[in-house]
PDB file of N, CA and C in Angstrom:
ATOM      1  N   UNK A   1     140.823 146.951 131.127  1.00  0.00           N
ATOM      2  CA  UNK A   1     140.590 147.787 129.981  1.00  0.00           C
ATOM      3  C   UNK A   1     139.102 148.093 129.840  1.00  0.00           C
ATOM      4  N   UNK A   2     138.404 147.138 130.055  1.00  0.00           N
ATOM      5  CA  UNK A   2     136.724 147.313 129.732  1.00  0.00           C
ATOM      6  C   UNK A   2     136.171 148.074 131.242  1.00  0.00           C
ATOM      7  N   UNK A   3     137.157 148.298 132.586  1.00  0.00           N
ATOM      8  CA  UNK A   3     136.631 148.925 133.488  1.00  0.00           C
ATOM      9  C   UNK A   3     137.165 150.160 133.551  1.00  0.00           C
ATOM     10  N   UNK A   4     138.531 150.489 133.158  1.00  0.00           N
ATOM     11  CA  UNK A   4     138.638 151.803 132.964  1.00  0.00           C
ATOM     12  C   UNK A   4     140.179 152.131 131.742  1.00  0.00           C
ATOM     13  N   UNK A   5     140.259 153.079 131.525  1.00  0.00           N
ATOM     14  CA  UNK A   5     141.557 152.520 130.398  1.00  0.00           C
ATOM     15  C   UNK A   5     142.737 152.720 130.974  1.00  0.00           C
ATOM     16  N   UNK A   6     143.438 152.296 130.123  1.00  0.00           N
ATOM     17  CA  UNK A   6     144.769 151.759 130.352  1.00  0.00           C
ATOM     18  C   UNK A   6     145.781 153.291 130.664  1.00  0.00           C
ATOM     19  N   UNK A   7     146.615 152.864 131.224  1.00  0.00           N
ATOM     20  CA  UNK A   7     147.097 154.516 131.654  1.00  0.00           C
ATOM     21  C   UNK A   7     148.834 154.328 130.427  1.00  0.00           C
ATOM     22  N   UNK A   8     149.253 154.890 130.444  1.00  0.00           N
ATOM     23  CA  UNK A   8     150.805 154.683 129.360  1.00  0.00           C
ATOM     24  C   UNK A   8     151.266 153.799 129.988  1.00  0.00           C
ATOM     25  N   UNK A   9     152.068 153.612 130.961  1.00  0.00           N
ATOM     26  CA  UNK A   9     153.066 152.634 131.311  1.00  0.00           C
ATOM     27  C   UNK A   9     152.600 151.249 131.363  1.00  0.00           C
ATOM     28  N   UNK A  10     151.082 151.010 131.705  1.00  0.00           N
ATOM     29  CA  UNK A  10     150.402 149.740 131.308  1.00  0.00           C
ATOM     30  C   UNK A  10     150.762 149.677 129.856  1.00  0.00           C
ATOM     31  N   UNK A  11     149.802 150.110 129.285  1.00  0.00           N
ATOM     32  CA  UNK A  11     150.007 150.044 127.900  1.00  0.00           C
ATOM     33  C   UNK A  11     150.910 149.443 127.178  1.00  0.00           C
ATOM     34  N   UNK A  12     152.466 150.193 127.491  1.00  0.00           N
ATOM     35  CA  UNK A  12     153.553 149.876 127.095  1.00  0.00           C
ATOM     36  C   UNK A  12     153.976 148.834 127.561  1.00  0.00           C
ATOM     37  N   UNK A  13     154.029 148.288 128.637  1.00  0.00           N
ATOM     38  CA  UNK A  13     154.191 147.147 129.318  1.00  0.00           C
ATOM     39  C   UNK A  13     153.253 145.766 128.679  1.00  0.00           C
ATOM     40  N   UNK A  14     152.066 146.178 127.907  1.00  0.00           N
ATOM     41  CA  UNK A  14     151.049 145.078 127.529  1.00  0.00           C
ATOM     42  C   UNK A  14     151.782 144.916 126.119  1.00  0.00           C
ATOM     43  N   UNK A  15     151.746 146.306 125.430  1.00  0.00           N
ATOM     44  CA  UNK A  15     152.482 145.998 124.124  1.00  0.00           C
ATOM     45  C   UNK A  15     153.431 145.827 123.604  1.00  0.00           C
ATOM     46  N   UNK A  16     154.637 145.375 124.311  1.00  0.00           N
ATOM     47  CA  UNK A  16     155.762 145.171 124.837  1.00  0.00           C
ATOM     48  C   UNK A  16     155.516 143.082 124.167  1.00  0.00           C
ATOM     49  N   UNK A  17     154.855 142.789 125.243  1.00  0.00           N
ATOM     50  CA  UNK A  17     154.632 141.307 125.625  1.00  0.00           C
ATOM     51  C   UNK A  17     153.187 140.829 124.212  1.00  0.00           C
ATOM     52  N   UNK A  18     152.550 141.771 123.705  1.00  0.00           N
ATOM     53  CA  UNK A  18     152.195 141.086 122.528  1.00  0.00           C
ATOM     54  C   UNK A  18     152.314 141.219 121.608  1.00  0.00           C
ATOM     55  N   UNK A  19     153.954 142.387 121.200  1.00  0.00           N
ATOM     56  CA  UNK A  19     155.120 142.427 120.157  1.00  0.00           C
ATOM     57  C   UNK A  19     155.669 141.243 120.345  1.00  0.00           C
ATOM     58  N   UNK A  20     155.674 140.873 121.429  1.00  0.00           N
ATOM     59  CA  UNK A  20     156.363 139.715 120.922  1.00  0.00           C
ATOM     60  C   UNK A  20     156.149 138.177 121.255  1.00  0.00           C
ATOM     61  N   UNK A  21     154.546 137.801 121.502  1.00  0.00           N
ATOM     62  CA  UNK A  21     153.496 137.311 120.817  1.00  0.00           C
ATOM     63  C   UNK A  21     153.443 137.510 119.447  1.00  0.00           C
ATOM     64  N   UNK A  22     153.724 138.434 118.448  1.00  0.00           N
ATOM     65  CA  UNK A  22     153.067 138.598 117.027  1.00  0.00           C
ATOM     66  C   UNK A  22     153.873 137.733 116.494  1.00  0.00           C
ATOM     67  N   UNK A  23     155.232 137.351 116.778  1.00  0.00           N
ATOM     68  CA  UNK A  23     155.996 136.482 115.550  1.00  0.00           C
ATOM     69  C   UNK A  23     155.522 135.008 116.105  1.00  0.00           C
ATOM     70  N   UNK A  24     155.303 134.032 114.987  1.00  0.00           N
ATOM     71  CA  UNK A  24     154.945 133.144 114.878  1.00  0.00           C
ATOM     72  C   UNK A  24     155.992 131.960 115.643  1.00  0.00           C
ATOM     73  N   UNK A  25     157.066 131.812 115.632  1.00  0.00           N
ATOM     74  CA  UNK A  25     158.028 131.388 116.166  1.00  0.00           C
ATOM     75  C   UNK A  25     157.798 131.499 117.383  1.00  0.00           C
ATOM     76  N   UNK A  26     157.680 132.584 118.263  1.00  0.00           N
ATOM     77  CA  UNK A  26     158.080 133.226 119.393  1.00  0.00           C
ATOM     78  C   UNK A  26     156.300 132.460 120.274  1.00  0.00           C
ATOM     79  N   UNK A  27     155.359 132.730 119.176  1.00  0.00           N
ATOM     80  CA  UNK A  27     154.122 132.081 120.246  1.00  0.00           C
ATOM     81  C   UNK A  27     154.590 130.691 120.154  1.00  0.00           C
ATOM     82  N   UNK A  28     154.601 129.983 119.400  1.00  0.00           N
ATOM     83  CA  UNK A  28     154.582 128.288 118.646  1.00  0.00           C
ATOM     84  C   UNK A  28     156.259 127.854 120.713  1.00  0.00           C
ATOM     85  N   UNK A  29     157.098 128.484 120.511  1.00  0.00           N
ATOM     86  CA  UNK A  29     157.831 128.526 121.931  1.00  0.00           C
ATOM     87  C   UNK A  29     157.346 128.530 122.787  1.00  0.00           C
ATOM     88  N   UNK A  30     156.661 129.771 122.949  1.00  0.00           N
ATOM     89  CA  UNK A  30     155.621 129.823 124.829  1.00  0.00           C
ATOM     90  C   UNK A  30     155.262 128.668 124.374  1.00  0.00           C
ATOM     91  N   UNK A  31     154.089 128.291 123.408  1.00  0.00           N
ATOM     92  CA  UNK A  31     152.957 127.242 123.821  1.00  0.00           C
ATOM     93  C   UNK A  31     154.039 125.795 124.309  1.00  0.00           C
ATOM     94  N   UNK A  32     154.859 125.923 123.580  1.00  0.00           N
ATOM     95  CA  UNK A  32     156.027 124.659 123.812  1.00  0.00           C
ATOM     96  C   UNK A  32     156.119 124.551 124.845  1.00  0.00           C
ATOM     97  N   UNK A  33     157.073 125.496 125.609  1.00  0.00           N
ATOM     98  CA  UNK A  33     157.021 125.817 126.848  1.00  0.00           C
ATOM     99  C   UNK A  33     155.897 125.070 127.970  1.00  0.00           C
ATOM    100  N   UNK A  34     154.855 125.745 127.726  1.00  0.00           N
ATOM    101  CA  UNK A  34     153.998 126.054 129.209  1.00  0.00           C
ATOM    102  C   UNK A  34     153.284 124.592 128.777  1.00  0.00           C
ATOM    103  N   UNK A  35     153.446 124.326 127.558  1.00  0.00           N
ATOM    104  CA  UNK A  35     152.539 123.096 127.682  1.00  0.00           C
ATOM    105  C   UNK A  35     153.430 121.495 128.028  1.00  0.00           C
ATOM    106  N   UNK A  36     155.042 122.110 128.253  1.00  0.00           N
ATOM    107  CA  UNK A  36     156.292 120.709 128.413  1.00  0.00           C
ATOM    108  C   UNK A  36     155.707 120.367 129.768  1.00  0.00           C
ATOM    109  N   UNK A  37     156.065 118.692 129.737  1.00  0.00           N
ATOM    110  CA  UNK A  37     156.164 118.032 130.848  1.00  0.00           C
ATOM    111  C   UNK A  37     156.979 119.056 131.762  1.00  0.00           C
ATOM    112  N   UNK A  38     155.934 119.296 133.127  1.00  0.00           N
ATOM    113  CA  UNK A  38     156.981 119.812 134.452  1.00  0.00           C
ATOM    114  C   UNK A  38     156.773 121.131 134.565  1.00  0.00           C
ATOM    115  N   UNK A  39     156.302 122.054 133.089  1.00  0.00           N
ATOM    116  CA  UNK A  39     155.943 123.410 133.001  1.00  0.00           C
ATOM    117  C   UNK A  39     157.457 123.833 132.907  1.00  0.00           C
ATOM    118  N   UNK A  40     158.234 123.384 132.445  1.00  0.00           N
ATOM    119  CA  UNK A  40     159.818 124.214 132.004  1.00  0.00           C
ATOM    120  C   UNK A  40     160.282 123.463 131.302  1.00  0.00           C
ATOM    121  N   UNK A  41     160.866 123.739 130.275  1.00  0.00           N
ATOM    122  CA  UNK A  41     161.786 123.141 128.915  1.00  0.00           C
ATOM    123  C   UNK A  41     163.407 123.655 129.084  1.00  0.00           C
ATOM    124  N   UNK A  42     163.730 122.839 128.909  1.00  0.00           N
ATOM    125  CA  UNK A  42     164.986 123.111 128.254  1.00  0.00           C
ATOM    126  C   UNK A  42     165.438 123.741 127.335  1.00  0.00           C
ATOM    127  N   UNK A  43     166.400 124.605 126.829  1.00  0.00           N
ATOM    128  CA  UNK A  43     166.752 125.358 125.340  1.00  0.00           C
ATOM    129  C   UNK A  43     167.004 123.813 124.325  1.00  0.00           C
ATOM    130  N   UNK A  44     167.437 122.442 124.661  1.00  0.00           N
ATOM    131  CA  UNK A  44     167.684 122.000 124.016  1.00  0.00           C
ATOM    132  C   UNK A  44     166.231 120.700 123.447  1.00  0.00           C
ATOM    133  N   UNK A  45     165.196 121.033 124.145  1.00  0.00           N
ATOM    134  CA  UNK A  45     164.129 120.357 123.827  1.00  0.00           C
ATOM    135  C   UNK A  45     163.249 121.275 122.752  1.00  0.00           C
ATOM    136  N   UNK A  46     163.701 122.682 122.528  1.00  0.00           N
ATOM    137  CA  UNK A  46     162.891 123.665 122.002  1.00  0.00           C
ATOM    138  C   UNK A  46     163.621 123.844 120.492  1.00  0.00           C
ATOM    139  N   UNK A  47     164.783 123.433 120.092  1.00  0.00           N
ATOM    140  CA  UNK A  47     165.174 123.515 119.253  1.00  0.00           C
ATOM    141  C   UNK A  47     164.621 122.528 117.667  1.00  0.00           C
ATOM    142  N   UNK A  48     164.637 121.560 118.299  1.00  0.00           N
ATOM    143  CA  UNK A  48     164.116 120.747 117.067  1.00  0.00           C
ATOM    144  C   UNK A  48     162.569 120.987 116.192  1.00  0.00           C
ATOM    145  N   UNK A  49     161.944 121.211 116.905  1.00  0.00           N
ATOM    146  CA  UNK A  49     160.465 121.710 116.102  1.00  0.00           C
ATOM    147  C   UNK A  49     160.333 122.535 114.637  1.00  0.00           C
ATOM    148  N   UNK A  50     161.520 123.479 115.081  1.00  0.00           N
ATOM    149  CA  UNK A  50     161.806 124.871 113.616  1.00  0.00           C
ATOM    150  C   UNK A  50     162.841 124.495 112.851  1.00  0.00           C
ATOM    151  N   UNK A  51     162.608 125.039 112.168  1.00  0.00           N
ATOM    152  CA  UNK A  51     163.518 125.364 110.781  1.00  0.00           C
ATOM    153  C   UNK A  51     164.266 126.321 111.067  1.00  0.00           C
ATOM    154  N   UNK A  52     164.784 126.807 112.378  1.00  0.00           N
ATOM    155  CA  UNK A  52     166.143 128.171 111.846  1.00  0.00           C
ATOM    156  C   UNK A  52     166.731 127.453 112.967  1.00  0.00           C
ATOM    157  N   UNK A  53     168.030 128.477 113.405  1.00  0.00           N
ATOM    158  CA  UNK A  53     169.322 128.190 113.754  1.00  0.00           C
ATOM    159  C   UNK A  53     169.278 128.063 115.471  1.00  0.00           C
ATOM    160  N   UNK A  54     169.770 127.821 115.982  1.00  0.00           N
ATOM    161  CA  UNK A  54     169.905 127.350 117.417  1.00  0.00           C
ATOM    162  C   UNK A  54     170.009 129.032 117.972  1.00  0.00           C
ATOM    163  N   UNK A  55     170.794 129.646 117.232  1.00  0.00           N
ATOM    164  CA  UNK A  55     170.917 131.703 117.834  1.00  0.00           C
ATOM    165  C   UNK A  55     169.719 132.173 117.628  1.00  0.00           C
ATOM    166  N   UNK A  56     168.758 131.853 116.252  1.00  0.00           N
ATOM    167  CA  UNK A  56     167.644 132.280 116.198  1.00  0.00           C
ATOM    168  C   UNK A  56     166.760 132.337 117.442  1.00  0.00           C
ATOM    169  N   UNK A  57     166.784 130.807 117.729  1.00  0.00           N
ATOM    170  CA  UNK A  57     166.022 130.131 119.251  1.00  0.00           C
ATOM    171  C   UNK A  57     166.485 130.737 119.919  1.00  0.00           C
ATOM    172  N   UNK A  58     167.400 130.962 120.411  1.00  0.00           N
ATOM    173  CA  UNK A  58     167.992 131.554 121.605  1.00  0.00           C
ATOM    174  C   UNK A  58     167.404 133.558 121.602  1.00  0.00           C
ATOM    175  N   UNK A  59     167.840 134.158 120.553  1.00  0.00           N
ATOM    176  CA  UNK A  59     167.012 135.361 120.770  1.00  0.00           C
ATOM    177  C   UNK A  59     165.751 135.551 120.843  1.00  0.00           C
ATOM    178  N   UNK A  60     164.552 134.513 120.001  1.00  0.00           N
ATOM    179  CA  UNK A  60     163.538 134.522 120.684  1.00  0.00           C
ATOM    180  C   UNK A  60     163.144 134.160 121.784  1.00  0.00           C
ATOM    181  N   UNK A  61     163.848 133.268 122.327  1.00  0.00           N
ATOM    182  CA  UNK A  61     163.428 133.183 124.178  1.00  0.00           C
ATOM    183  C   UNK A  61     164.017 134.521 124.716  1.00  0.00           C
ATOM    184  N   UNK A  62     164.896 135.263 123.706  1.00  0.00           N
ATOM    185  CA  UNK A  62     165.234 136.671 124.785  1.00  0.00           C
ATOM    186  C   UNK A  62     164.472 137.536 124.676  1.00  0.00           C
ATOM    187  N   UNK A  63     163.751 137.471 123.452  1.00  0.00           N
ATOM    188  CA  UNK A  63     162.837 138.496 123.524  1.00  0.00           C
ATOM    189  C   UNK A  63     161.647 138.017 124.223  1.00  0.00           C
ATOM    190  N   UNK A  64     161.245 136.909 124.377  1.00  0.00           N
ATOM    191  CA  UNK A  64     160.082 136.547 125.109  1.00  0.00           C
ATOM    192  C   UNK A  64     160.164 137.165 126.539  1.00  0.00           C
ATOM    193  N   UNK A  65     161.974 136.848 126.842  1.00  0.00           N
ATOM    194  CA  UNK A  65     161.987 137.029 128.605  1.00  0.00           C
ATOM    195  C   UNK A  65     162.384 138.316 128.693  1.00  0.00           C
ATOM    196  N   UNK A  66     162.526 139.336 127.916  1.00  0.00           N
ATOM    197  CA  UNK A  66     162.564 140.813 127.982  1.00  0.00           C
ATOM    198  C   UNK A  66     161.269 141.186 128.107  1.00  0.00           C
ATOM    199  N   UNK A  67     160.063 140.847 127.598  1.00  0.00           N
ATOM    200  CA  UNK A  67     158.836 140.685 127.871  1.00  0.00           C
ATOM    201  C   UNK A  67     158.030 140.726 128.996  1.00  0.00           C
ATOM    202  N   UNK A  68     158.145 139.800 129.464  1.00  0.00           N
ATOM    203  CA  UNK A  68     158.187 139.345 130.906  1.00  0.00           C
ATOM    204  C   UNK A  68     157.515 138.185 130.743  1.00  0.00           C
ATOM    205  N   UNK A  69     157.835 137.098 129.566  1.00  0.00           N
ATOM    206  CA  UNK A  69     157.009 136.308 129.619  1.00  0.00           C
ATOM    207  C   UNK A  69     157.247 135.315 130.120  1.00  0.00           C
ATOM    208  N   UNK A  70     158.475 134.769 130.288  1.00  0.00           N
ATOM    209  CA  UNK A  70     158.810 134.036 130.944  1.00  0.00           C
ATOM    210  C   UNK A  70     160.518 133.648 131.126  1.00  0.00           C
ATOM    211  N   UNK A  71     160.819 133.351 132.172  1.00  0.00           N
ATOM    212  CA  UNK A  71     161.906 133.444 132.901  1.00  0.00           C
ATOM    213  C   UNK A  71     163.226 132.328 132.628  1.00  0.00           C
ATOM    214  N   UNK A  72     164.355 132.256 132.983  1.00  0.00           N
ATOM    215  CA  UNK A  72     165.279 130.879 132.666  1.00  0.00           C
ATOM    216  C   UNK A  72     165.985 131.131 133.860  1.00  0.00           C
ATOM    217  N   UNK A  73     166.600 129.976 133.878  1.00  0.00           N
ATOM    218  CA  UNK A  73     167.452 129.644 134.657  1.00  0.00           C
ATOM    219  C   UNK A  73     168.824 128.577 134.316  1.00  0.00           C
ATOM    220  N   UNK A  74     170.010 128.835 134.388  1.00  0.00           N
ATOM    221  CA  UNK A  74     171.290 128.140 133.652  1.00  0.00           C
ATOM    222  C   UNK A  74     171.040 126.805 135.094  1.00  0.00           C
ATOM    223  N   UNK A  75     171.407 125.711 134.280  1.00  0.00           N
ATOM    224  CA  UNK A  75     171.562 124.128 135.003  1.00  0.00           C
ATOM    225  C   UNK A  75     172.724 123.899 134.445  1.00  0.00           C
ATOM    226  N   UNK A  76     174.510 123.942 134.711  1.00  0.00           N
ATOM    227  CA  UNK A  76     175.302 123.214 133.900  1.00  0.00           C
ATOM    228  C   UNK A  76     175.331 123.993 132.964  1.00  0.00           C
ATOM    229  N   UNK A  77     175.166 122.959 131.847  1.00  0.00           N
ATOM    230  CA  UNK A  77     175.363 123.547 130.236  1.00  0.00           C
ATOM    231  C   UNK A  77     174.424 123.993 129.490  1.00  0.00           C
ATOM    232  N   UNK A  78     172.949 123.816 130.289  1.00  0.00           N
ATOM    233  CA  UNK A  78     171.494 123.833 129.877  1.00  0.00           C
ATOM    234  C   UNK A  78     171.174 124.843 130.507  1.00  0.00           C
ATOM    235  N   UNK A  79     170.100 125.771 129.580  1.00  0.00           N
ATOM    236  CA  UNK A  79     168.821 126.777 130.596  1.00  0.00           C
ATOM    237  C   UNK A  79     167.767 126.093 130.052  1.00  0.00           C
ATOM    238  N   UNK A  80     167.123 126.506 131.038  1.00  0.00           N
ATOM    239  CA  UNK A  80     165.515 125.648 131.458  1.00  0.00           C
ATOM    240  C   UNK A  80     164.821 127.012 131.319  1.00  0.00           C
ATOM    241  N   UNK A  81     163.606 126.866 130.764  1.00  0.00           N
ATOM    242  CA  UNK A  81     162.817 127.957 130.949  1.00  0.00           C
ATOM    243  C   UNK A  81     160.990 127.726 131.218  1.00  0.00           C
ATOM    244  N   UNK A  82     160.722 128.759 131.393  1.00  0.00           N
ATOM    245  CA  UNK A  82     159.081 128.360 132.076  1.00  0.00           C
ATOM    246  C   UNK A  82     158.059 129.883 131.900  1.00  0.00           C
ATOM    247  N   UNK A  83     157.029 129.585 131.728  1.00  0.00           N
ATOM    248  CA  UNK A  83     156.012 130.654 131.647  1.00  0.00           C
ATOM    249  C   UNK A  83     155.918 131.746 132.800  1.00  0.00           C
ATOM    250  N   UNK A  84     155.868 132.827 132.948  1.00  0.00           N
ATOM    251  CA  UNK A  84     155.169 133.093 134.204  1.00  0.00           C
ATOM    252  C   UNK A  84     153.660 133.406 134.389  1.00  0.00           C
ATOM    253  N   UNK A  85     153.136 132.758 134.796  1.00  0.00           N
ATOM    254  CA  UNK A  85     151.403 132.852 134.913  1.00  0.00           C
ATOM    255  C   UNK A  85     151.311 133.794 135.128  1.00  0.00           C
ATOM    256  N   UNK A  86     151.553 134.649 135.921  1.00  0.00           N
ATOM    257  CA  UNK A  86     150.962 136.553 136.037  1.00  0.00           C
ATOM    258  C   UNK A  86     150.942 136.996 134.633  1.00  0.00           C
ATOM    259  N   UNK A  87     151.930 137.327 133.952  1.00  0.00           N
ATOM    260  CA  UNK A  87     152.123 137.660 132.446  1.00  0.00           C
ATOM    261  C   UNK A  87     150.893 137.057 132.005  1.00  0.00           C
ATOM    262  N   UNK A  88     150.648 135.745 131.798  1.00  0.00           N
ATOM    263  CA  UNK A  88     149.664 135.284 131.239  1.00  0.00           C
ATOM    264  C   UNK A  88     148.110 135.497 131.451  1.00  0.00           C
ATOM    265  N   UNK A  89     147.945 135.868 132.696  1.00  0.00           N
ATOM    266  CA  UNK A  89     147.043 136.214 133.417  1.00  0.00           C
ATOM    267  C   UNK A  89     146.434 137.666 133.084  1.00  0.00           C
ATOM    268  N   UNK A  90     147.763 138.397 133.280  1.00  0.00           N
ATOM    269  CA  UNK A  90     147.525 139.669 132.848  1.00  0.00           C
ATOM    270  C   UNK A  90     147.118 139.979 131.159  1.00  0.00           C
ATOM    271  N   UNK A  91     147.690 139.028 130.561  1.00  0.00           N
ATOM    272  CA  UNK A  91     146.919 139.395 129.109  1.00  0.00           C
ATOM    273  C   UNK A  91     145.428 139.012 128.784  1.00  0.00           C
ATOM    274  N   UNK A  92     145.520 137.652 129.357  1.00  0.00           N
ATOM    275  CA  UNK A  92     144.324 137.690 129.103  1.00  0.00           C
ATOM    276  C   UNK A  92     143.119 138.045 130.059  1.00  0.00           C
ATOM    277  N   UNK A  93     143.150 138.352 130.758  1.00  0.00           N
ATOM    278  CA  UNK A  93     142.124 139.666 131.455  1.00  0.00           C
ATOM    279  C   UNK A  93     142.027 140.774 130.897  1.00  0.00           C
ATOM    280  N   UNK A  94     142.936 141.384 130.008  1.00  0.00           N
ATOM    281  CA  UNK A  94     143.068 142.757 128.912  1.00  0.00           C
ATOM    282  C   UNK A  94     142.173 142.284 127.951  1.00  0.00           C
ATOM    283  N   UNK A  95     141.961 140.959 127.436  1.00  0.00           N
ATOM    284  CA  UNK A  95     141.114 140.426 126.303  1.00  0.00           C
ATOM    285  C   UNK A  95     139.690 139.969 127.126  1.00  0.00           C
ATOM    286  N   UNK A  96     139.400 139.823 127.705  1.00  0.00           N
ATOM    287  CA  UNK A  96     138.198 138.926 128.590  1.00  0.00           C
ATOM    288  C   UNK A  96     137.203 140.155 128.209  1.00  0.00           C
ATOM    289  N   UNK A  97     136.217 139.779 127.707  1.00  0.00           N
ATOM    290  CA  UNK A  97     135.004 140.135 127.133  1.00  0.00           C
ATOM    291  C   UNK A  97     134.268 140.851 128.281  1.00  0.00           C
ATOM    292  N   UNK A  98     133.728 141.828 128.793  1.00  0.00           N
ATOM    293  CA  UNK A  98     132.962 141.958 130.041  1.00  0.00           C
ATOM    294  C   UNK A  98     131.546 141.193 129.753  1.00  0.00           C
ATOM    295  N   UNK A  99     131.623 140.983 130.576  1.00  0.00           N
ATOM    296  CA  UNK A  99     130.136 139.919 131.173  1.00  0.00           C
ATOM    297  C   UNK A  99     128.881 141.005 130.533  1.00  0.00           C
ATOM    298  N   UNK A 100     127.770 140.486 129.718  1.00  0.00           N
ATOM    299  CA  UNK A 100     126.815 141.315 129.166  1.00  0.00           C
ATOM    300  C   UNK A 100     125.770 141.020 130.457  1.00  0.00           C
ATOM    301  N   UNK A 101     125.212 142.681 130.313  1.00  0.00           N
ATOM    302  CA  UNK A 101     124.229 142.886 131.464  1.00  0.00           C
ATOM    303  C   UNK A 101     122.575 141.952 130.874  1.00  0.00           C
ATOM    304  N   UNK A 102     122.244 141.632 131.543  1.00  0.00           N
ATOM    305  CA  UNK A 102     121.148 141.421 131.815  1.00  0.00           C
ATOM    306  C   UNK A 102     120.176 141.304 130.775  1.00  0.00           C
ATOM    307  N   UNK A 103     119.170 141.218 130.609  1.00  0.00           N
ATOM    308  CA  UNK A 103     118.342 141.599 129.392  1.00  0.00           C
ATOM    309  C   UNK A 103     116.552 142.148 130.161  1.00  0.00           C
TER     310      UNK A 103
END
């Protein structure tokens, strides 16, 4: 962004993934997430922290992974889920300050 701007389909693709970053729930998850033993959680380790309903949880990990923020996978009776570092990568390089020139 600070080397040249963003063209639409970036754009939409960035603001996509920090719509849904803005709900409080939905970050308080990633950080759960990426910060669990192993770098993947379970749906059933993510539930207890909040105050709403187990469907609630479950559509915010869908909107996270419509996002592209991060991915699941079904084990049995369990999905496991995990960050994907590119996503993460990619946002915050959109925020990274450019380096001040010189003086």
């Amino acid at each position: 962004m600070v080397r040249e701007p963003l063209g639409a389909e970036a754009a939409a693709d960035l603001a996509k993934a920090f719509k849904a970053l803005s709900d409080p729930v939905r970050l308080r998850l990633l950080s759960l997430i990426a910060s669990h033993e192993g770098g993947e959680a379970c749906v059933c380790d993510l539930t207890g922290p909040f105050d709403v309903s187990q469907p609630t949880i479950s559509h915010h990990l869908k909107v996270l992974r419509e996002a592209g923020l991060v991915d699941s996978e079904r084990r049995g009776t369990w999905v496991y889920y995990w960050v994907l570092p590119a996503a993460l990568t990619r946002l915050s390089s959109l925020l990274q300050a450019p380096a001040e020139a010189p003086a």
